[in-house]
N, C-alpha and C. Protein backbone atom coordinates (compact mmCIF):
# COMPACT_ATOMS: atom_id res chain seq x y z
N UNK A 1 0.83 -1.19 0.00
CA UNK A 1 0.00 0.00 0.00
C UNK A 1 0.87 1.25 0.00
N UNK A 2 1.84 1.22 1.10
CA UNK A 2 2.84 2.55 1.07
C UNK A 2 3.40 2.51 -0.40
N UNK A 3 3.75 1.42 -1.13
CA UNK A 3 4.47 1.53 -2.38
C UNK A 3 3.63 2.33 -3.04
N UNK A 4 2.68 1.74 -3.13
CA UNK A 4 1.56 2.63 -4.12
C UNK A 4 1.24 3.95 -4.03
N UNK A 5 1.47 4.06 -3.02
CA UNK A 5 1.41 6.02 -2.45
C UNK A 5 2.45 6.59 -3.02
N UNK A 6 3.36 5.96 -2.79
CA UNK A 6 4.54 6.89 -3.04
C UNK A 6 5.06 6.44 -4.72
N UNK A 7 4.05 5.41 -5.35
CA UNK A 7 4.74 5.66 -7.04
C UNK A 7 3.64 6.70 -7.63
N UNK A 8 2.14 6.70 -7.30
CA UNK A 8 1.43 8.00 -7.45
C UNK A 8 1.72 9.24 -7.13
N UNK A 9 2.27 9.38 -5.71
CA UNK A 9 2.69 10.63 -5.17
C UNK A 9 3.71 10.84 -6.57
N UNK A 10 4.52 10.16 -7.04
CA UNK A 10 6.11 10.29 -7.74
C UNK A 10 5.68 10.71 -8.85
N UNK A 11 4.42 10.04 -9.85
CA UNK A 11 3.72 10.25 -10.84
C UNK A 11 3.21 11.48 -10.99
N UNK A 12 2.49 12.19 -9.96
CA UNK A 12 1.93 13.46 -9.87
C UNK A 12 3.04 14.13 -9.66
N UNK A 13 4.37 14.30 -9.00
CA UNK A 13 5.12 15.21 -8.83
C UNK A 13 5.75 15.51 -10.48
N UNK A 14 6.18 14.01 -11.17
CA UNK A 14 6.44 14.40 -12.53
C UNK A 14 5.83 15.11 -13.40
N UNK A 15 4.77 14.95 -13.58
CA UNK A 15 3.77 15.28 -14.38
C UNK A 15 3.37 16.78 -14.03
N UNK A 16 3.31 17.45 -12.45
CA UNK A 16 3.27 18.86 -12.33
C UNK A 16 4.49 19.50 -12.79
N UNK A 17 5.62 18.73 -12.21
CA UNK A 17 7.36 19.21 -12.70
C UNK A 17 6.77 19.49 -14.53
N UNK A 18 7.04 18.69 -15.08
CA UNK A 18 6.71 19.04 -16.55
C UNK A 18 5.89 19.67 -17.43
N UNK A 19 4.87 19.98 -16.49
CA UNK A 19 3.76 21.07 -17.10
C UNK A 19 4.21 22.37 -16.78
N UNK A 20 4.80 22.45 -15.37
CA UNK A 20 5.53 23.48 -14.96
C UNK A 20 6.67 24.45 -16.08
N UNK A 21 7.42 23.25 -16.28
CA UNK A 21 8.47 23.22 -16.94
C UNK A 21 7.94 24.15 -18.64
N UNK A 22 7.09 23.28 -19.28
CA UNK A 22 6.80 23.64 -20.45
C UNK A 22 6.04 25.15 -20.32
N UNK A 23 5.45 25.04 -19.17
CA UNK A 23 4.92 26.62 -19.35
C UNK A 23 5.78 27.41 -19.07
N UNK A 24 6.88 27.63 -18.44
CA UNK A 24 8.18 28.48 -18.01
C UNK A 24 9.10 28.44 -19.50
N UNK A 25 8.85 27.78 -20.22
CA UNK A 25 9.37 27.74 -21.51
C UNK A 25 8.78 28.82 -22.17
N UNK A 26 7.59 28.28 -22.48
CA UNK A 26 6.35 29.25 -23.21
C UNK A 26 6.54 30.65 -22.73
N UNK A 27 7.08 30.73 -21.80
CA UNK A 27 6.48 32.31 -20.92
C UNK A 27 8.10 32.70 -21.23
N UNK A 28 9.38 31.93 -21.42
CA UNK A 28 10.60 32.65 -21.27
C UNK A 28 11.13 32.68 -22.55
N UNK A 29 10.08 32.40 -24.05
CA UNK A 29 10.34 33.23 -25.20
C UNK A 29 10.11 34.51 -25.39
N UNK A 30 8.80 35.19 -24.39
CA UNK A 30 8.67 36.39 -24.23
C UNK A 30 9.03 37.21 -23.10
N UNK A 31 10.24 36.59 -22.48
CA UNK A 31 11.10 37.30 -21.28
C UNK A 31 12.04 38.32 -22.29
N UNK A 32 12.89 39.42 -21.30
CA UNK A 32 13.82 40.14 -21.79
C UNK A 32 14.75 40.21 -20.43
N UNK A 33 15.79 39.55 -20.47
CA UNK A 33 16.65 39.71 -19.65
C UNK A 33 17.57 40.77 -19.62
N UNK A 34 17.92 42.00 -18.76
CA UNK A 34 18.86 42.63 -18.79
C UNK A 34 19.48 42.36 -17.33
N UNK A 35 21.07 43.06 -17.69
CA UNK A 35 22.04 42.69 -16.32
C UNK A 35 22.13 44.54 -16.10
N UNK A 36 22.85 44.73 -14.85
CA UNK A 36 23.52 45.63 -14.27
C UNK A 36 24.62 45.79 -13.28
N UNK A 37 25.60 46.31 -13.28
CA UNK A 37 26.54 46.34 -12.57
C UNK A 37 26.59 47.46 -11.39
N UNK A 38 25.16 47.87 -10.29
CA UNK A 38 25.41 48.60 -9.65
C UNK A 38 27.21 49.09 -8.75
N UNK A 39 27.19 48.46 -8.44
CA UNK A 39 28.41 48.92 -7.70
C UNK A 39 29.25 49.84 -8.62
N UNK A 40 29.95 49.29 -9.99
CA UNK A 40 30.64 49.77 -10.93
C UNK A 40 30.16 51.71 -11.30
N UNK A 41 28.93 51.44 -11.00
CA UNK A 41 27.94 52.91 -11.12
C UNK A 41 28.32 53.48 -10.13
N UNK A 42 27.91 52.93 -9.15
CA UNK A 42 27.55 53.72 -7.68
C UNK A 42 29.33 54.38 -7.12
N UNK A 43 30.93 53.34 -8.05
CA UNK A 43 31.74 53.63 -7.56
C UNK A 43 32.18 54.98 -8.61
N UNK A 44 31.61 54.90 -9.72
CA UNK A 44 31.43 56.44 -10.49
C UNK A 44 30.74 57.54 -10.33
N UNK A 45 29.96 57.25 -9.15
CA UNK A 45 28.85 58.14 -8.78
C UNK A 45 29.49 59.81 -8.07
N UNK A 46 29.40 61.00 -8.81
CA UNK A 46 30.21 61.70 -8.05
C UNK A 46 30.46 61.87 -6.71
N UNK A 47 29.12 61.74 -6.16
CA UNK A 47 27.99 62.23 -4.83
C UNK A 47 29.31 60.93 -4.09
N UNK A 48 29.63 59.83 -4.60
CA UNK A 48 30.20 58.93 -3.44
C UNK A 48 31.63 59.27 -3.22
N UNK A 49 32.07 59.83 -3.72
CA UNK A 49 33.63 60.80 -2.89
C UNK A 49 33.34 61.40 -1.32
N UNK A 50 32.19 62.32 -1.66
CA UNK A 50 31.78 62.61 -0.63
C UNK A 50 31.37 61.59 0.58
N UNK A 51 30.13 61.24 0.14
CA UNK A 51 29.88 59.92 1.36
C UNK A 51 30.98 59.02 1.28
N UNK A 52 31.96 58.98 0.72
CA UNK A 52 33.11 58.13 1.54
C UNK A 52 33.79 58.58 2.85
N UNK A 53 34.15 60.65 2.13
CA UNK A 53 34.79 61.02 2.80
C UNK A 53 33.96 61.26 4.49
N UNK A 54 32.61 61.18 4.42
CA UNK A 54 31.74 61.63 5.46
C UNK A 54 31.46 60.16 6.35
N UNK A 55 31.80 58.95 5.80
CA UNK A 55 31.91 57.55 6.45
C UNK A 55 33.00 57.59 7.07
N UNK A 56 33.94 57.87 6.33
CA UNK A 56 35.41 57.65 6.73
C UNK A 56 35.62 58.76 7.99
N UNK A 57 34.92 59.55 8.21
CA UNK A 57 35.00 61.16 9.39
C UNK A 57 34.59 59.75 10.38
N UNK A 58 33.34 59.94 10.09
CA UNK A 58 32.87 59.08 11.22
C UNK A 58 33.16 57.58 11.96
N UNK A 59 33.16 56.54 10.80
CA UNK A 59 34.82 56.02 11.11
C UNK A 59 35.79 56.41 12.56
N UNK A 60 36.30 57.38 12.02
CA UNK A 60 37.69 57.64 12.25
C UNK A 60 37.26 58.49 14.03
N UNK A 61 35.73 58.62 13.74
CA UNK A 61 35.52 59.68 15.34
C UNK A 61 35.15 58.46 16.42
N UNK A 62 34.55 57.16 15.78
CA UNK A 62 33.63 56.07 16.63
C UNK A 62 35.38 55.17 17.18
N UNK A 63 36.17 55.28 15.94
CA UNK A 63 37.68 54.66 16.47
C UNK A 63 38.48 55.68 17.61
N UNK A 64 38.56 56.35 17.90
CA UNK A 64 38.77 57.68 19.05
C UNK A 64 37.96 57.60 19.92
N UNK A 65 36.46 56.86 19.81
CA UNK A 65 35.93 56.72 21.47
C UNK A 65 36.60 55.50 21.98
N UNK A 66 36.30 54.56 21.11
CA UNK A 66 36.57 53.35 21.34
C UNK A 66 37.80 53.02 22.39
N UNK A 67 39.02 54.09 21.37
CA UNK A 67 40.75 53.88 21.35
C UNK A 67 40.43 54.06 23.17
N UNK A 68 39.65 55.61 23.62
CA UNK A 68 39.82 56.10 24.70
C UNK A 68 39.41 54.81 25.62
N UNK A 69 38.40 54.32 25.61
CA UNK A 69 37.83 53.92 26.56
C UNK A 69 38.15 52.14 26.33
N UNK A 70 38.90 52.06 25.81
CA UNK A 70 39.81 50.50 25.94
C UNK A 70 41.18 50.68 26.53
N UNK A 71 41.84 52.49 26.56
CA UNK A 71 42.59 53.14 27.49
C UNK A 71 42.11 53.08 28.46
N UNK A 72 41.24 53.17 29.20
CA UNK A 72 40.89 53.97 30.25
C UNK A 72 41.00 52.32 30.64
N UNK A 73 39.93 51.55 30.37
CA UNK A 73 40.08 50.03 30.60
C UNK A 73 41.56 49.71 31.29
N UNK A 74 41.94 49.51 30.15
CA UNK A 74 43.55 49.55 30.26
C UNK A 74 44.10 50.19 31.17
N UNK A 75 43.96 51.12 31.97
CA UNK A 75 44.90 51.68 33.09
C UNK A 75 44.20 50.92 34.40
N UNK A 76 42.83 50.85 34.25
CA UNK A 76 42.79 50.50 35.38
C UNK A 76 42.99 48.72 35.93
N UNK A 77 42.72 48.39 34.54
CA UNK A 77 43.42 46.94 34.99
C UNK A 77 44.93 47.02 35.33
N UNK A 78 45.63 48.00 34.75
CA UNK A 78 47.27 48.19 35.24
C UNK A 78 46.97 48.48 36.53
N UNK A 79 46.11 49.05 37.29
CA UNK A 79 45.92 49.66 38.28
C UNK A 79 45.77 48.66 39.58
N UNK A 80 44.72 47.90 38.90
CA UNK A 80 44.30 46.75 39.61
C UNK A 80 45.46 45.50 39.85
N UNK A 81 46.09 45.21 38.80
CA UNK A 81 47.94 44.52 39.20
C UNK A 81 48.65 44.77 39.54
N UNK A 82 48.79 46.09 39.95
CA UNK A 82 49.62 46.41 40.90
C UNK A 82 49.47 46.23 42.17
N UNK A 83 48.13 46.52 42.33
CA UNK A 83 47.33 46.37 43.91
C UNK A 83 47.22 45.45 43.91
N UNK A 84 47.39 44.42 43.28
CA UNK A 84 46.47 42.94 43.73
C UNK A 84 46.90 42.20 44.57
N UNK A 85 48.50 42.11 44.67
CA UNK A 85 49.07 41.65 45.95
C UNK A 85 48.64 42.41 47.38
N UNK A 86 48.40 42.80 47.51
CA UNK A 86 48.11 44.12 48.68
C UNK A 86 46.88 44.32 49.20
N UNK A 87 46.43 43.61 48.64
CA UNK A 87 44.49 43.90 49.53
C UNK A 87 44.07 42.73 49.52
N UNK A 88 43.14 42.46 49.94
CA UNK A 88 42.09 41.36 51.07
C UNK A 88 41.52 40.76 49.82
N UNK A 89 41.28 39.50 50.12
CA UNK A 89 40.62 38.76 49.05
C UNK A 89 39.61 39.40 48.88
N UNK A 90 38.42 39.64 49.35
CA UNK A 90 36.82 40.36 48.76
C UNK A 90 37.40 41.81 48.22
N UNK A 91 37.87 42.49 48.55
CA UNK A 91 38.29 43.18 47.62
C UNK A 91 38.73 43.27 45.87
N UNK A 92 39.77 42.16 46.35
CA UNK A 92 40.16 41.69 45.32
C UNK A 92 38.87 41.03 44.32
N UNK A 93 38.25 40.68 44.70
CA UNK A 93 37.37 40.15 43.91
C UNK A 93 36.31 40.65 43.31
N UNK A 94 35.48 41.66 44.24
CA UNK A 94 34.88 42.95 43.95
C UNK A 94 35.43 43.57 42.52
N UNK A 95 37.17 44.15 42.54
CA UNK A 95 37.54 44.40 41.80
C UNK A 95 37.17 43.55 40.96
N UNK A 96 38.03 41.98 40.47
CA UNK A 96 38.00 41.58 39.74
C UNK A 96 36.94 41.27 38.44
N UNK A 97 35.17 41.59 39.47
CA UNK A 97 33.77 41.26 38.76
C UNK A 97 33.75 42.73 38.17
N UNK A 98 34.02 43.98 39.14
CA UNK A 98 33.97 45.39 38.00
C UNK A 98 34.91 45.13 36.81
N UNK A 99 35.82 44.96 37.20
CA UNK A 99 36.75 44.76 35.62
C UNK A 99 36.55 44.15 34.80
N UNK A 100 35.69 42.91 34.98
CA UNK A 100 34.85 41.89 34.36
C UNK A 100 33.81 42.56 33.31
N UNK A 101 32.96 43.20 34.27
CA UNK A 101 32.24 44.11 33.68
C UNK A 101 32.36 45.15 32.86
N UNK A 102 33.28 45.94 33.46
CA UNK A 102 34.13 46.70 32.56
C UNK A 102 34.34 46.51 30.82
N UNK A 103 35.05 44.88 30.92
CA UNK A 103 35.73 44.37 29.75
C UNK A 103 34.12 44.17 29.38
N UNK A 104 33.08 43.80 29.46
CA UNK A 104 32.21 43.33 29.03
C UNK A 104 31.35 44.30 27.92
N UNK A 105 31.61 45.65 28.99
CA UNK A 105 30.59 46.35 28.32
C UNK A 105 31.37 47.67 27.19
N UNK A 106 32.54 46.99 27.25
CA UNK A 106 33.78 47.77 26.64
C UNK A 106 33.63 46.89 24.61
N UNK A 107 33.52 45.53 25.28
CA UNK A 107 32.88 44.95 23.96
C UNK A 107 31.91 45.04 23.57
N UNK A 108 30.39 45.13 24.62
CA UNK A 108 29.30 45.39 23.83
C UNK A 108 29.34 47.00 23.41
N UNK A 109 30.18 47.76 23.59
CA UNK A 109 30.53 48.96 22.90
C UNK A 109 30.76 48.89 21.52
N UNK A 110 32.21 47.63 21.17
CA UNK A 110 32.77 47.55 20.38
C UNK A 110 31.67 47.31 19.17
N UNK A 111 30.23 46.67 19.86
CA UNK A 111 29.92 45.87 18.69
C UNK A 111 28.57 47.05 18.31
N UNK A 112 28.60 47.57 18.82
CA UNK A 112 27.64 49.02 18.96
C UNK A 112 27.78 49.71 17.90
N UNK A 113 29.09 50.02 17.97
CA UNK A 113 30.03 50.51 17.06
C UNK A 113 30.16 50.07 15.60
N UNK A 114 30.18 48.84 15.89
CA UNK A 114 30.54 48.51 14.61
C UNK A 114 28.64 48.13 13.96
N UNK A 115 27.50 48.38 14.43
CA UNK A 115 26.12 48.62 13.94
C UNK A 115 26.28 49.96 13.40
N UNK A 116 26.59 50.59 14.19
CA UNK A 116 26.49 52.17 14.12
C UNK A 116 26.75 52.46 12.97
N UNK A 117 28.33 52.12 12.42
CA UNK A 117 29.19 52.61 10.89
C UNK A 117 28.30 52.09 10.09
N UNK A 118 27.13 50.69 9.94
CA UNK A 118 26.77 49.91 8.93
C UNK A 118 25.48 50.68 9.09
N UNK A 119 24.99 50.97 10.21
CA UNK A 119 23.94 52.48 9.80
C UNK A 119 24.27 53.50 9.19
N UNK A 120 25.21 53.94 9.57
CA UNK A 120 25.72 55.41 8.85
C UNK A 120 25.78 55.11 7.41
N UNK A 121 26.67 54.17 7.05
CA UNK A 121 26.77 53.99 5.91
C UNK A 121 25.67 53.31 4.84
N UNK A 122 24.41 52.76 5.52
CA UNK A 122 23.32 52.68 4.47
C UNK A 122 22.35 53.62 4.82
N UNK A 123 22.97 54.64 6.09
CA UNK A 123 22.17 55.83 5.57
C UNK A 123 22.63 56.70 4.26
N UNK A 124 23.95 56.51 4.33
CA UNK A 124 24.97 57.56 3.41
C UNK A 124 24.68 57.43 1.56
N UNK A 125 24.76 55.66 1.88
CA UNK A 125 24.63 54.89 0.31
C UNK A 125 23.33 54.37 0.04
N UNK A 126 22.28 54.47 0.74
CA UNK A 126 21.05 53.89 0.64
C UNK A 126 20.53 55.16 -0.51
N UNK A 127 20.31 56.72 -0.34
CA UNK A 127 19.66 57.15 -1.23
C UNK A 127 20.94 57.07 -2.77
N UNK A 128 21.54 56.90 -2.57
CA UNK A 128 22.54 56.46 -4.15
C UNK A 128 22.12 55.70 -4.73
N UNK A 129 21.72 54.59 -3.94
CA UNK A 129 21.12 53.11 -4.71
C UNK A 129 19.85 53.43 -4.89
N UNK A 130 18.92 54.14 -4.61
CA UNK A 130 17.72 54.12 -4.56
C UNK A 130 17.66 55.29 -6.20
N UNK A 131 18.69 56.25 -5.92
CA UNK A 131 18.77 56.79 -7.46
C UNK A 131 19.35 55.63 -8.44
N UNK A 132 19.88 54.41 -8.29
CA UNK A 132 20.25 53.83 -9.24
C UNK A 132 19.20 53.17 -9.69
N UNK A 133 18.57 52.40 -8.45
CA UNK A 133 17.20 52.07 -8.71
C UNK A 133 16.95 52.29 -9.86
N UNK A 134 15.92 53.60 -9.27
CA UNK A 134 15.29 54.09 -10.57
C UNK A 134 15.45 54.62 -11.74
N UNK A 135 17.07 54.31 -11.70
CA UNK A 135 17.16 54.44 -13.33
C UNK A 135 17.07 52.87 -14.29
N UNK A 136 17.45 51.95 -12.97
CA UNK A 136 17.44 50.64 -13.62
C UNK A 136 15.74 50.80 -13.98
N UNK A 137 14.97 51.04 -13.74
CA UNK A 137 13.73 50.78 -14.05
C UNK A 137 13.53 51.63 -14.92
N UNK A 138 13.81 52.83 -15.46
CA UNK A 138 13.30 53.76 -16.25
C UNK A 138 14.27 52.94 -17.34
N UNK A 139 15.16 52.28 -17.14
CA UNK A 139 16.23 52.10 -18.55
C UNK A 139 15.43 50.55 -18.99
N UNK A 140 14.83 49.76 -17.83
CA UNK A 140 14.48 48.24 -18.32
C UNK A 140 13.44 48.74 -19.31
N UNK A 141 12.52 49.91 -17.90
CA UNK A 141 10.83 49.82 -19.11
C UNK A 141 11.20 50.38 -20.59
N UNK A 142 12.24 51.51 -20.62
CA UNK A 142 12.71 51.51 -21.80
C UNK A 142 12.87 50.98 -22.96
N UNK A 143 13.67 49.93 -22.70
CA UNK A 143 14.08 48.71 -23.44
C UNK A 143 13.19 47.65 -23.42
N UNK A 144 12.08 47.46 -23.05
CA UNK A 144 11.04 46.63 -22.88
C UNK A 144 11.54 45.12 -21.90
N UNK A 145 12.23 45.36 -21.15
CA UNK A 145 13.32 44.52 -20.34
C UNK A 145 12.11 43.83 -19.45
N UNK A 146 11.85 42.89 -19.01
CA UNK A 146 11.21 41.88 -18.12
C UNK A 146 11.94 42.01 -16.75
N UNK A 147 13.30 41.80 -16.98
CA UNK A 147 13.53 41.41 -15.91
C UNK A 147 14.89 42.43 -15.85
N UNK A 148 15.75 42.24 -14.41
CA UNK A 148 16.94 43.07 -14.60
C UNK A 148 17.98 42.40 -13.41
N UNK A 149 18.87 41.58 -13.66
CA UNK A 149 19.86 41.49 -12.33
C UNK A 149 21.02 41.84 -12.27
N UNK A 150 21.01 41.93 -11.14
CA UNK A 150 22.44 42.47 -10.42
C UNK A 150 23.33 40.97 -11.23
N UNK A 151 24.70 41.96 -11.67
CA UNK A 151 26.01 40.68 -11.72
C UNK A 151 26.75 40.65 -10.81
N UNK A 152 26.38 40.66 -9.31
CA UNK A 152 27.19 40.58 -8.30
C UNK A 152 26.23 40.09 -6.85
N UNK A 153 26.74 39.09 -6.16
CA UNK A 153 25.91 39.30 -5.16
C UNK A 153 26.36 40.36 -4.25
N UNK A 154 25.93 40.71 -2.76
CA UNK A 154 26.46 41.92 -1.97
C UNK A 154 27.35 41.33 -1.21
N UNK A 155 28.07 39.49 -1.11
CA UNK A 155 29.19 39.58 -0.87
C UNK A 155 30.37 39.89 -2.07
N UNK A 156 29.77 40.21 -3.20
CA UNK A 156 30.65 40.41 -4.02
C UNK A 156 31.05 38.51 -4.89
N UNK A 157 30.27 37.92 -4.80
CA UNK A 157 30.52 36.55 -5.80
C UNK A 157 29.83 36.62 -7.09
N UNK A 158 29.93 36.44 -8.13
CA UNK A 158 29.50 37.03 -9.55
C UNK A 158 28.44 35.88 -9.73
N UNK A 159 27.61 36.82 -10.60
CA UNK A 159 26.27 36.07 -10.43
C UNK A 159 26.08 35.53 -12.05
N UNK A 160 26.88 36.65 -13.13
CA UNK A 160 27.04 36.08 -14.28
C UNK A 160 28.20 35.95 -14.63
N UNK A 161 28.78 34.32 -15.15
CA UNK A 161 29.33 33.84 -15.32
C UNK A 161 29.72 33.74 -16.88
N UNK A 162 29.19 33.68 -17.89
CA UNK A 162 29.72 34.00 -19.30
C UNK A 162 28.47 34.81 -19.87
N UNK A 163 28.84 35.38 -20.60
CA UNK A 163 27.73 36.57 -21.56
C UNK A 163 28.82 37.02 -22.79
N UNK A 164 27.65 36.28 -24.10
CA UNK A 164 28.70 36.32 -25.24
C UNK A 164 28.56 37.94 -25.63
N UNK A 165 29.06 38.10 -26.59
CA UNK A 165 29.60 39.34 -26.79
C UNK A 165 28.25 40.10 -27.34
N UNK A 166 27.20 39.95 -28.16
CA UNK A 166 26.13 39.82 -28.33
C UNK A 166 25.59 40.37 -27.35
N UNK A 167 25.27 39.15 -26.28
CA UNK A 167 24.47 39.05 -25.26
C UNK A 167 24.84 40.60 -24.43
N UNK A 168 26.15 40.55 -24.28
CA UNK A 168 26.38 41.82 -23.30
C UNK A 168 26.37 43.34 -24.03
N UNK A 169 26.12 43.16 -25.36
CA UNK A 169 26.18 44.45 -25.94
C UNK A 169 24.53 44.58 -25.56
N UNK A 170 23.61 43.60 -25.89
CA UNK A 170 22.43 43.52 -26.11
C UNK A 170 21.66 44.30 -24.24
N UNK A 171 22.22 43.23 -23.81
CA UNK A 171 21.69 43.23 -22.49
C UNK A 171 22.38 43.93 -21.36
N UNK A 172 23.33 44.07 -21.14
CA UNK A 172 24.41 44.69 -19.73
C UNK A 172 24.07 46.26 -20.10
N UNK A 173 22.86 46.95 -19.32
CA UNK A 173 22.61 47.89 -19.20
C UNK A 173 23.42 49.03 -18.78
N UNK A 174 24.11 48.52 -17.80
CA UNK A 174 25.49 49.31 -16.94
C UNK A 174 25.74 51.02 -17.42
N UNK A 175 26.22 51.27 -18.80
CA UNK A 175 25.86 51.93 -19.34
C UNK A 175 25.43 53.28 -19.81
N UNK A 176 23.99 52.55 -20.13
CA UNK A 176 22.64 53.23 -20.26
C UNK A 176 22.01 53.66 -18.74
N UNK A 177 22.25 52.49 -18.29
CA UNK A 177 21.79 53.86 -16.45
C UNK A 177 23.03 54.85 -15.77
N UNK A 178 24.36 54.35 -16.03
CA UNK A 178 25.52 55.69 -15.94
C UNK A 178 24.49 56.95 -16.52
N UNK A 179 24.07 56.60 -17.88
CA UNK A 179 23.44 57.68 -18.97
C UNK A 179 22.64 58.31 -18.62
N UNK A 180 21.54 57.91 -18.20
CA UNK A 180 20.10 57.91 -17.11
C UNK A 180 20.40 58.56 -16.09
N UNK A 181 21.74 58.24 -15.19
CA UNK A 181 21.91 59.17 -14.04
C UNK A 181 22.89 60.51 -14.18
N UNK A 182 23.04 60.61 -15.60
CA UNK A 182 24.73 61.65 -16.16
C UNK A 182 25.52 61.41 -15.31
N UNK A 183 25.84 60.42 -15.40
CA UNK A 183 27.26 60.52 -15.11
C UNK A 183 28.13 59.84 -16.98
């Protein structure tokens, strides 16, 4: 009985797979694929000199709290080894849970910090992309384009892998939205 379930179940999965299939055919003679290379744009973008230089300020002001107060850390644990021979165990230990703490909240600083820059910076680059956006869309509907992808993922691993010469004159918009945005 289980056999029988599962060569019907297998039967119906083929048979949807392949109807599937043939209609994604049918429907992807009248697709238009275009690509884009945001980043390549966005690193021509004039406006991003600036928001580099205004990341990089800030950057450079969140590394100066940090520097201080992993100093300050830092002296007083020097502070605390020096004394440590010299005072009473509960003392000593008192100390040892503030310094504990200390170090603790010296890292959940660190990591504060490092949210903070990845805010700043898709506050900085978020309206850039959002102008690239919409040129990718004013350039697809243009071109009567269906569809439009990125050739990069956002760790940076390439998403297209060969595009004949044809294909990329035809399709790699890159371009035409530089054009769209003057640059």
């Amino acid at each position: 009985m289980l056999k029988r379930i599962l060569s019907i179940s297998l039967l119906c999965f083929l048979a949807v797979g392949f109807t599937g299939l043939s209609t994604a055919q049918a429907q992807g003679q009248q697709m238009e694929i275009g690509y884009v290379d945001p980043q390549s744009i966005l690193n021509k973008m004039p406006e991003m000199k600036a928001v580099q230089q205004r990341l990089q300020n800030f950057v450079e002001r969140k590394r100066k709290e940090f520097s201080k107060k992993q100093q300050d850390f830092q002296q007083q644990l020097t502070e605390y080894q020096q004394k440590a021979d010299v005072i009473n165990e509960s003392a000593r230990k008192r100390e040892e849970e503030r310094l504990g703490k200390l170090n603790s909240e010296l890292q959940q600083y660190q990591s504060q910090i490092q949210q903070e820059i990845q805010q700043k910076q898709q506050e900085l680059v978020g309206p850039l992309l959002d102008q690239i956006d919409n040129a990718v869309g004013s350039v697809a509907e243009d071109m009567g384009l269906t569809y439009v992808i990125n050739t990069t993922t956002s760790q940076g691993d390439t998403i297209i892998l060969y595009a004949s010469d044809e294909a990329q004159e035809k399709y790699n918009i890159t371009d035409q939205v530089m054009q769209e945005l003057g640059i």
